[in-house]
Protein backbone atom coordinates (compact mmCIF):
# COMPACT_ATOMS: atom_id res chain seq x y z
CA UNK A 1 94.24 66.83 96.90
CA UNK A 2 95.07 70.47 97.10
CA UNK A 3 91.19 71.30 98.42
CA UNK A 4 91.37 68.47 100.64
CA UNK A 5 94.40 69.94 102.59
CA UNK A 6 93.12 72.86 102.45
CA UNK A 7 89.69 71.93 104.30
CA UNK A 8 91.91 70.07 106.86
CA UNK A 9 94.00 73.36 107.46
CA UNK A 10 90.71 74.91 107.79
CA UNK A 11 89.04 72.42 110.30
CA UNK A 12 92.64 72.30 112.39
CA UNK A 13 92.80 76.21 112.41
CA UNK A 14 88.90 76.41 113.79
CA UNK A 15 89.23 73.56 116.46
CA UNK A 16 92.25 74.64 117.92
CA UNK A 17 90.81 78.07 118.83
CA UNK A 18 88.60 76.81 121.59
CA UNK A 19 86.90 73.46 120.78
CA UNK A 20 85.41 71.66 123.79
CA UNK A 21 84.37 74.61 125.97
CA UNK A 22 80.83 75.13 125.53
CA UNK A 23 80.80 78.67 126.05
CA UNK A 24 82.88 79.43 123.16
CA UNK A 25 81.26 77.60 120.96
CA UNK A 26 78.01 79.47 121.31
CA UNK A 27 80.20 82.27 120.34
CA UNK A 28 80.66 83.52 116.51
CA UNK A 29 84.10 83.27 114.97
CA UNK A 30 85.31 86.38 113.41
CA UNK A 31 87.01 85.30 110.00
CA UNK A 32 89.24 88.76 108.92
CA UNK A 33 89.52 89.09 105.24
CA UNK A 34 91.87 91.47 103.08
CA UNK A 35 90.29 93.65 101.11
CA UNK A 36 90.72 93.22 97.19
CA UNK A 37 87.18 94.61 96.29
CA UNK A 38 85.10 96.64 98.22
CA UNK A 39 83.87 95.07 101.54
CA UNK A 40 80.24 94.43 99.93
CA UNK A 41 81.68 92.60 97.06
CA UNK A 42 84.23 90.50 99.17
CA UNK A 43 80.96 89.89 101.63
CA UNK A 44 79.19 88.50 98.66
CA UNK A 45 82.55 86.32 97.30
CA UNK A 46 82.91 84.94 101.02
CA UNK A 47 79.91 84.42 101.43
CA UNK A 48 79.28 80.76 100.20
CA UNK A 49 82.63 79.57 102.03
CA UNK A 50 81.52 80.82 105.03
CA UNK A 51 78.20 79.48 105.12
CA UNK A 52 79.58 76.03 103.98
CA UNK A 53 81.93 76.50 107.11
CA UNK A 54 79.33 77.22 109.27
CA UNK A 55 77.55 73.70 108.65
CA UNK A 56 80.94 71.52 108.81
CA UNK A 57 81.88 73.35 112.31
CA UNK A 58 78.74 73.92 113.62
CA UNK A 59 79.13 77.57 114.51
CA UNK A 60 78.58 80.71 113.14
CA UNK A 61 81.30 82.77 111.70
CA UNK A 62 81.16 86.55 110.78
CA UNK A 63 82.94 88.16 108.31
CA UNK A 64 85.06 91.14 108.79
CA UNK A 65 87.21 93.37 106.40
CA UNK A 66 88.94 96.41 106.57
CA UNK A 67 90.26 99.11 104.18
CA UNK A 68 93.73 97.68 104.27
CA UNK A 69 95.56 94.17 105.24
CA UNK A 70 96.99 95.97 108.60
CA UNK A 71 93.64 96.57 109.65
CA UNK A 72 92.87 92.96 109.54
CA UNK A 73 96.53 92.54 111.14
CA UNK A 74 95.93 94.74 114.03
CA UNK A 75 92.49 93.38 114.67
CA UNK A 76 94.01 89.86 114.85
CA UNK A 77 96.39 91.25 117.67
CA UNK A 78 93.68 92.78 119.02
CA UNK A 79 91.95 89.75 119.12
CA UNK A 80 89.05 90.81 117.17
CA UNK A 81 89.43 88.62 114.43
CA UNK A 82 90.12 84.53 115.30
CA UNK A 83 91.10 83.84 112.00
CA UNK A 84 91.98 85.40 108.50
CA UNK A 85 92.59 84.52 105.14
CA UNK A 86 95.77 85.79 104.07
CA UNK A 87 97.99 85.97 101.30
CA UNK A 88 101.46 84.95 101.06
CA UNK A 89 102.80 88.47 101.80
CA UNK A 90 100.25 89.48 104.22
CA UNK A 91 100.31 86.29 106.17
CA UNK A 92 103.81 86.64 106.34
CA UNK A 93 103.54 90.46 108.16
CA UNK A 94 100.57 88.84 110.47
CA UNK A 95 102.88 86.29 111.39
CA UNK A 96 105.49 88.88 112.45
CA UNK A 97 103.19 91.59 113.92
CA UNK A 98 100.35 89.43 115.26
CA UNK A 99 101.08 86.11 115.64
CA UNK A 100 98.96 84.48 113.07
């Protein structure tokens, strides 16, 4: 039940953020990540989620980390980043600074 709300979070998340223009969707999606690891290692953890992604949305995403959580923050208000997986704590500051 739990992964199944998840995936619907996910799929609600990715179609509100420009479904039905055509233009965007020959775009990529950036997908911010926080760093826990080193970027290549959280590359290589993300990798299979993303790719699974891909095929469900039918776009392609790229993944993006930086050396801290407010990196990924600020890119999100910068709107270099569409979406980000977050942590309780983190989502919580993106919320406030970024409007995630």
């Amino acid at each position: 039940m739990k992964k199944f709300l998840i995936t619907i979070s996910v799929f609600l998340i990715l179609f509100s953020l420009g479904s039905g223009i055509s233009e965007a969707r020959k775009k990529c999606l950036i997908m911010g990540l926080i760093p826990a690891e080193d970027p290549k290692s959280m590359i290589q953890q993300y990798t299979p989620m993303k790719n699974w992604m891909e095929k469900k949305i039918g776009r392609c995403i790229k993944l993006f980390t930086a050396t801290d959580y407010t990196g990924v923050v600020e890119a999100m208000r910068a709107k270099k980043v569409d979406f980000a997986w977050f942590g309780p704590f983190s989502y919580v500051l993106a919320n406030e600074r970024a409007g995630a």
